[in-house]
C-alpha atoms as a PDB file:
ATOM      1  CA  UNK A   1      61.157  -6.477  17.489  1.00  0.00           C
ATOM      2  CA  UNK A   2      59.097  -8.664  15.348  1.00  0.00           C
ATOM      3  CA  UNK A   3      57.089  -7.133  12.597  1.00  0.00           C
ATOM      4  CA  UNK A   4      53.585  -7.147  12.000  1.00  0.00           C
ATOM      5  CA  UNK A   5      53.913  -9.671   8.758  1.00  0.00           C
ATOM      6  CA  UNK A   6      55.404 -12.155  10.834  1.00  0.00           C
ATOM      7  CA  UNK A   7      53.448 -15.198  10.681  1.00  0.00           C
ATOM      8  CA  UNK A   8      52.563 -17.501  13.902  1.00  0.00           C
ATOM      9  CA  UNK A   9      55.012 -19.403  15.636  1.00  0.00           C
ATOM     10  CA  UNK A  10      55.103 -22.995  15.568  1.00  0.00           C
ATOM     11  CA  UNK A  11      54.100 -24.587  18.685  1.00  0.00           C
ATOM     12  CA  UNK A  12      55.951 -28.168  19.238  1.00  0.00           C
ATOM     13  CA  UNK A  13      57.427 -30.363  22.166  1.00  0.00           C
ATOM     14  CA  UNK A  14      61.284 -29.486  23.341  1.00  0.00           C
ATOM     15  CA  UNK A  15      63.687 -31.785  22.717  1.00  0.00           C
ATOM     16  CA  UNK A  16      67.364 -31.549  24.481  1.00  0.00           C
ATOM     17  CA  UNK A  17      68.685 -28.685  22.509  1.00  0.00           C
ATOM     18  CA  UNK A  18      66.215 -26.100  23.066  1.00  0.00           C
ATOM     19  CA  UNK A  19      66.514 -26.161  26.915  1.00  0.00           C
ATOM     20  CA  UNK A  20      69.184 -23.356  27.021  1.00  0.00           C
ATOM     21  CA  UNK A  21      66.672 -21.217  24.623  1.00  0.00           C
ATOM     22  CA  UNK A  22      63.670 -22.190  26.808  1.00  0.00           C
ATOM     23  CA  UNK A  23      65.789 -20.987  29.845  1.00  0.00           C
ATOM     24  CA  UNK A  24      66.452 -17.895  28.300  1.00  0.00           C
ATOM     25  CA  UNK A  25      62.954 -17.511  27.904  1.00  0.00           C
ATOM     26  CA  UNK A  26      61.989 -17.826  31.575  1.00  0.00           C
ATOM     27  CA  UNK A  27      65.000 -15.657  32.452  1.00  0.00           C
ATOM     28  CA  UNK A  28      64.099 -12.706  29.966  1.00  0.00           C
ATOM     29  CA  UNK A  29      60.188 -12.792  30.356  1.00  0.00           C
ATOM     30  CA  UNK A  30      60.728 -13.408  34.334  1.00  0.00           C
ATOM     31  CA  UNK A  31      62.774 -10.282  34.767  1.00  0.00           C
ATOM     32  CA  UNK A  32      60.350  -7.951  32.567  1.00  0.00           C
ATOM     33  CA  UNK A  33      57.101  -9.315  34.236  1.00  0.00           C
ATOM     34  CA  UNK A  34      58.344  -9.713  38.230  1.00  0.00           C
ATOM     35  CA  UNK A  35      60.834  -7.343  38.643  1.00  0.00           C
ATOM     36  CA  UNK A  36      60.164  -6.955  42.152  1.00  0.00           C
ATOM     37  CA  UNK A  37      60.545 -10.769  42.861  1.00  0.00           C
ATOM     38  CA  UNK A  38      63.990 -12.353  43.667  1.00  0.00           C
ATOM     39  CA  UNK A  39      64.347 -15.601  41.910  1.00  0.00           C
ATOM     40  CA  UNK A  40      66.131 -18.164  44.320  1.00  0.00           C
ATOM     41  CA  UNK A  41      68.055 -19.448  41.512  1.00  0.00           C
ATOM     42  CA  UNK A  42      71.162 -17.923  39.487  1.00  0.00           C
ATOM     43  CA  UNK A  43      71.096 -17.742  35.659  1.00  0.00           C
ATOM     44  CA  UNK A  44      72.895 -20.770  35.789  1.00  0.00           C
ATOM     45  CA  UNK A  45      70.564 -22.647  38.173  1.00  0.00           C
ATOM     46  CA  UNK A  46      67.441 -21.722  36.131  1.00  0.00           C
ATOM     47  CA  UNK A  47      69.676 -23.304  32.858  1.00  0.00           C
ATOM     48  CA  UNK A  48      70.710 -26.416  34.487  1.00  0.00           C
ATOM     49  CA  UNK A  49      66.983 -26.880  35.657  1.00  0.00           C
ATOM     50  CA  UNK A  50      65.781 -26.906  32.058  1.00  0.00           C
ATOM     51  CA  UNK A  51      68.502 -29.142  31.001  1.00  0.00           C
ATOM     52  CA  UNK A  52      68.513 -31.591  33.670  1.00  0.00           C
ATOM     53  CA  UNK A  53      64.734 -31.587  34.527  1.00  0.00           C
ATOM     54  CA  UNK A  54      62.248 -29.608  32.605  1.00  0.00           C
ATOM     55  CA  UNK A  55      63.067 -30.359  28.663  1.00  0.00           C
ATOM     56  CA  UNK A  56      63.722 -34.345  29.984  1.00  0.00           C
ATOM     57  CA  UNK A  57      60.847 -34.925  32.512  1.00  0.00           C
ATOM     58  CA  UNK A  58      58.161 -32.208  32.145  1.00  0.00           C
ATOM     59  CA  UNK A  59      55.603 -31.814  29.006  1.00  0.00           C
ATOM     60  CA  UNK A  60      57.989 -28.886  27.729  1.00  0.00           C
ATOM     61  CA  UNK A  61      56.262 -26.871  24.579  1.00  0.00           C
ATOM     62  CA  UNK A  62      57.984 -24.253  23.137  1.00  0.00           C
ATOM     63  CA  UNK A  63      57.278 -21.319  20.581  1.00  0.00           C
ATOM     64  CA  UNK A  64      59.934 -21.376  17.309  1.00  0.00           C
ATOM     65  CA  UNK A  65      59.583 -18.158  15.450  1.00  0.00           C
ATOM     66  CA  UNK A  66      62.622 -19.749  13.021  1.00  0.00           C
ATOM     67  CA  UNK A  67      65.263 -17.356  11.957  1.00  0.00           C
ATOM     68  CA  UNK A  68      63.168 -14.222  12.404  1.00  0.00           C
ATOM     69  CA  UNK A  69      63.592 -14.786  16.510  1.00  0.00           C
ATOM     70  CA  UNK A  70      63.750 -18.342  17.712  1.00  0.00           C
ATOM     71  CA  UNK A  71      62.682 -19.763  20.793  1.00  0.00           C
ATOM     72  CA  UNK A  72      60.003 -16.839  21.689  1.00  0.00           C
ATOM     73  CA  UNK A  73      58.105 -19.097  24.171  1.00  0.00           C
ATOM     74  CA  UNK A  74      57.666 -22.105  26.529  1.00  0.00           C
ATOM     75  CA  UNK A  75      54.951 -23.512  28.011  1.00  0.00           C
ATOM     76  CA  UNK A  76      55.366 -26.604  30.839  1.00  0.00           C
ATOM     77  CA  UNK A  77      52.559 -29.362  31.926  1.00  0.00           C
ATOM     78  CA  UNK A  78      52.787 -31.653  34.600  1.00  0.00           C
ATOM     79  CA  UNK A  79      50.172 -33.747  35.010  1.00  0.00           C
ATOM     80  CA  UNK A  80      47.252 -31.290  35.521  1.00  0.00           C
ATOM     81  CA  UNK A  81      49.216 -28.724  36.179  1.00  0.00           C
ATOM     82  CA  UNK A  82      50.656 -25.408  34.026  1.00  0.00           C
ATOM     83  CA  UNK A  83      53.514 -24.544  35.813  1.00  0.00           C
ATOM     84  CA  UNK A  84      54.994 -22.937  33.146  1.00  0.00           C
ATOM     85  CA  UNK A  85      54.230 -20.132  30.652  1.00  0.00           C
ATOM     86  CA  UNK A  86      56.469 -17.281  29.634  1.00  0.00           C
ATOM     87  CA  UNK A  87      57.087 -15.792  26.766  1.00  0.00           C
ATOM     88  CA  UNK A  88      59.723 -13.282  25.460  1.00  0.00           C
ATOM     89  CA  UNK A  89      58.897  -9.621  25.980  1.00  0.00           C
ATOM     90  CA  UNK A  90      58.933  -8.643  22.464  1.00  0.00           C
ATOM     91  CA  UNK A  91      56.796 -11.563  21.967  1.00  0.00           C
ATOM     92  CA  UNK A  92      53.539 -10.450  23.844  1.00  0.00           C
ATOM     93  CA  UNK A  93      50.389  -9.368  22.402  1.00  0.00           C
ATOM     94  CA  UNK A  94      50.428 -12.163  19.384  1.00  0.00           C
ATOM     95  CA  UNK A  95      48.408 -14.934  20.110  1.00  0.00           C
ATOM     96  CA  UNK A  96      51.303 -17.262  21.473  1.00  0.00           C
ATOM     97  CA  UNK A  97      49.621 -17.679  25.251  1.00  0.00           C
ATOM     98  CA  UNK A  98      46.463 -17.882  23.842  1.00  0.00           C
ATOM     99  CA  UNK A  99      47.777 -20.697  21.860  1.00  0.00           C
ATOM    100  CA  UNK A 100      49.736 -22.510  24.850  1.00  0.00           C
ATOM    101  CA  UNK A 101      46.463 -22.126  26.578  1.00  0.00           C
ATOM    102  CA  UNK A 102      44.529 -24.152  24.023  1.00  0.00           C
ATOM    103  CA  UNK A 103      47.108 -27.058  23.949  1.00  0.00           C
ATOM    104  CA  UNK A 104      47.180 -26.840  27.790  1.00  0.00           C
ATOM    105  CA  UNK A 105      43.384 -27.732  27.685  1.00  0.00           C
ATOM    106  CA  UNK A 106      43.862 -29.972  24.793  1.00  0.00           C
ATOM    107  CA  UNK A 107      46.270 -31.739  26.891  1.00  0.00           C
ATOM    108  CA  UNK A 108      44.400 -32.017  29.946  1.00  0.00           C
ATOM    109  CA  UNK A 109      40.986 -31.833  29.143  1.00  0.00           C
ATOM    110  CA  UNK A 110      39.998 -32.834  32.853  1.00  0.00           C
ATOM    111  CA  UNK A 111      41.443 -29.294  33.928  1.00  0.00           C
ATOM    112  CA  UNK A 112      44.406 -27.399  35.019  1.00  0.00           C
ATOM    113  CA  UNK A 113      45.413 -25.717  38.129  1.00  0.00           C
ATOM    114  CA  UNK A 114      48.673 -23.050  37.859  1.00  0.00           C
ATOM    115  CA  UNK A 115      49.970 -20.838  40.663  1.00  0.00           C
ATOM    116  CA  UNK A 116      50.847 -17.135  40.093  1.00  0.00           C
ATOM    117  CA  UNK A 117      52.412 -14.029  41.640  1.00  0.00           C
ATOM    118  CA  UNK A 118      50.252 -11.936  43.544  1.00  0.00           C
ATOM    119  CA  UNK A 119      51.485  -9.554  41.861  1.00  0.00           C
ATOM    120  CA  UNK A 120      50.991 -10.386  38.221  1.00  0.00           C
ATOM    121  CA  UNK A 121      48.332  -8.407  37.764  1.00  0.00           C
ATOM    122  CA  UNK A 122      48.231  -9.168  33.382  1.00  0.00           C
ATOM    123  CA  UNK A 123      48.661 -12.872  34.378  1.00  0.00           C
ATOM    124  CA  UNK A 124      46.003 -12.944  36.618  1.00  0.00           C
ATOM    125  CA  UNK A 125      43.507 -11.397  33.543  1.00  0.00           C
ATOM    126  CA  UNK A 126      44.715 -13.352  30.868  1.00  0.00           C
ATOM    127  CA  UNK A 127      44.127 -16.468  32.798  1.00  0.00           C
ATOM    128  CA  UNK A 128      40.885 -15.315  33.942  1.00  0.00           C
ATOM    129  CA  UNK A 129      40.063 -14.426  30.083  1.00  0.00           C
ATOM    130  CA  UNK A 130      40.613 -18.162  29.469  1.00  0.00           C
ATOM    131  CA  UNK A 131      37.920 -19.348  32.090  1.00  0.00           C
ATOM    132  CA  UNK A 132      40.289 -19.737  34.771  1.00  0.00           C
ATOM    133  CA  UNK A 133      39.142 -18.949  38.655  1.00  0.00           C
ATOM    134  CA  UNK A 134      41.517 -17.842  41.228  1.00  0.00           C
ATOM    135  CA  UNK A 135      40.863 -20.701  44.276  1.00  0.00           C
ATOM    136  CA  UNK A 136      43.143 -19.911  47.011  1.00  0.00           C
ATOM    137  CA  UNK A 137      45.734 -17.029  47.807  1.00  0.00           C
ATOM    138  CA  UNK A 138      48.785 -17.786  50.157  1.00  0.00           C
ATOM    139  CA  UNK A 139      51.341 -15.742  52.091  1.00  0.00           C
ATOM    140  CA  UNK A 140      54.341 -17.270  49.478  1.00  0.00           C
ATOM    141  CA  UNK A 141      56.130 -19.182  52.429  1.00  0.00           C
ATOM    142  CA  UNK A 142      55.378 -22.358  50.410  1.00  0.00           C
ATOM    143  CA  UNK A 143      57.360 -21.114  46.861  1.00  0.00           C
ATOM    144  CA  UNK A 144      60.808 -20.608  46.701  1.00  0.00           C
ATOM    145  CA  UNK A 145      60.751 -16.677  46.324  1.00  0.00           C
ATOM    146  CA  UNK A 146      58.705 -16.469  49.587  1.00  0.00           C
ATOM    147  CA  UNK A 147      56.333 -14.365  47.501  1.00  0.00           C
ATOM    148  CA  UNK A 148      52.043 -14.206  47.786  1.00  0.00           C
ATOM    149  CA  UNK A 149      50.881 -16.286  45.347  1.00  0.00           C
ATOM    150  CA  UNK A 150      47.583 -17.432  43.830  1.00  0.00           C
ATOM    151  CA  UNK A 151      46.106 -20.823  42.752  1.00  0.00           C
ATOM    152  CA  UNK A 152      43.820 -20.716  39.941  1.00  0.00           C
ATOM    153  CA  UNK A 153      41.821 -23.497  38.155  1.00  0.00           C
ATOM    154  CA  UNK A 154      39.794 -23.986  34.742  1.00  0.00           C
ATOM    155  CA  UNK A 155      37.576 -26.648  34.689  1.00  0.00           C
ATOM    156  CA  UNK A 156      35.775 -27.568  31.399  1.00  0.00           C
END
C-alpha cells in the first residue's frame, strides 16, 4: 500500500517495455472493479493485446510511481475516444484519474466519448464529476463481454 508521503506519479507515453506492466494494470484493476463481468480474453490475451496493439498503435499513457510501486496506471486515446483508464487498486483515491482525465481533454480538446459497464457504478460518477454525460445505454451484445454498457461524452 502506498503511503500518504508518496508524491504524484509521473504521467508519460508507453513505450514497448511497459506493455506487460500496463497489462497488469488492466488485469488487476479489471478484476477488483467488474468482478461480475467475464473478460473474453485470458491473461495472456489481454498481454499480447498491449504488446502487439495498444503500447504500438494506441495513445498509451501510463502512471510510474518509480521504485515505490511502478506502473500504477494506464490511460488509452484513440482518436476521440478514452477507451482506456484503469488504475491499480491500491492506487485509487490519489489524483491519478483525475490527472488522466486532464491530459485526455488536453489531448482532445474537441471532446471525448468512452463506453462503460452498466455496472460501474464509481466509474459512472467520476466521469460524470469531470463533465461527462451518459448518451446512450445498450444491451452489451455489441462488446465482447456481452455486458450493458453506457456511452458517455464531455464536450468542452
Amino acid at each position: 500500500m502506498p503511503s500518504e508521503a508518496t508524491p504524484p506519479t509521473l504521467r508519460r507515453a508507453a513505450s514497448a517495455p511497459d506493455a506487460a506492466a500496463a497489462a497488469d494494470v488492466w488485469l488487476t484493476s479489471f478484476a477488483a472493479a467488474l468482478p461480475t463481468v467475464v473478460s473474453p480474453r485470458s491473461p495472456d490475451e489481454v498481454r499480447t493485446y498491449f504488446r502487439d496493439v495498444v503500447v504500438p498503435l494506441r495513445e498509451t499513457w501510463v502512471a510510474d510511481a518509480g521504485a515505490e510501486g511502478g506502473i500504477v496506471g494506464v490511460m488509452v486515446l484513440h482518436d476521440d475516444e478514452l477507451s482506456q483508464l484503469y488504475l491499480r487498486p491500491d492506487w485509487r483515491g490519489r489524483g491519478i484519474g483525475d490527472r488522466f482525465v486532464a491530459l485526455a481533454k488536453e489531448r482532445s480538446p474537441g471532446g471525448l466519448n468512452l463506453w462503460t459497464f452498466q455496472v460501474n457504478k464509481p466509474a459512472h460518477r467520476f466521469y460524470e464529476r469531470h463533465g461527462f454525460f451518459a448518451v446512450e445505454y445498450t444491451d452489451g451484445s455489441g462488446n465482447e463481454e456481452q455486458e450493458p454498457d453506457v456511452q458517455y461524452v464531455w464536450r468542452p
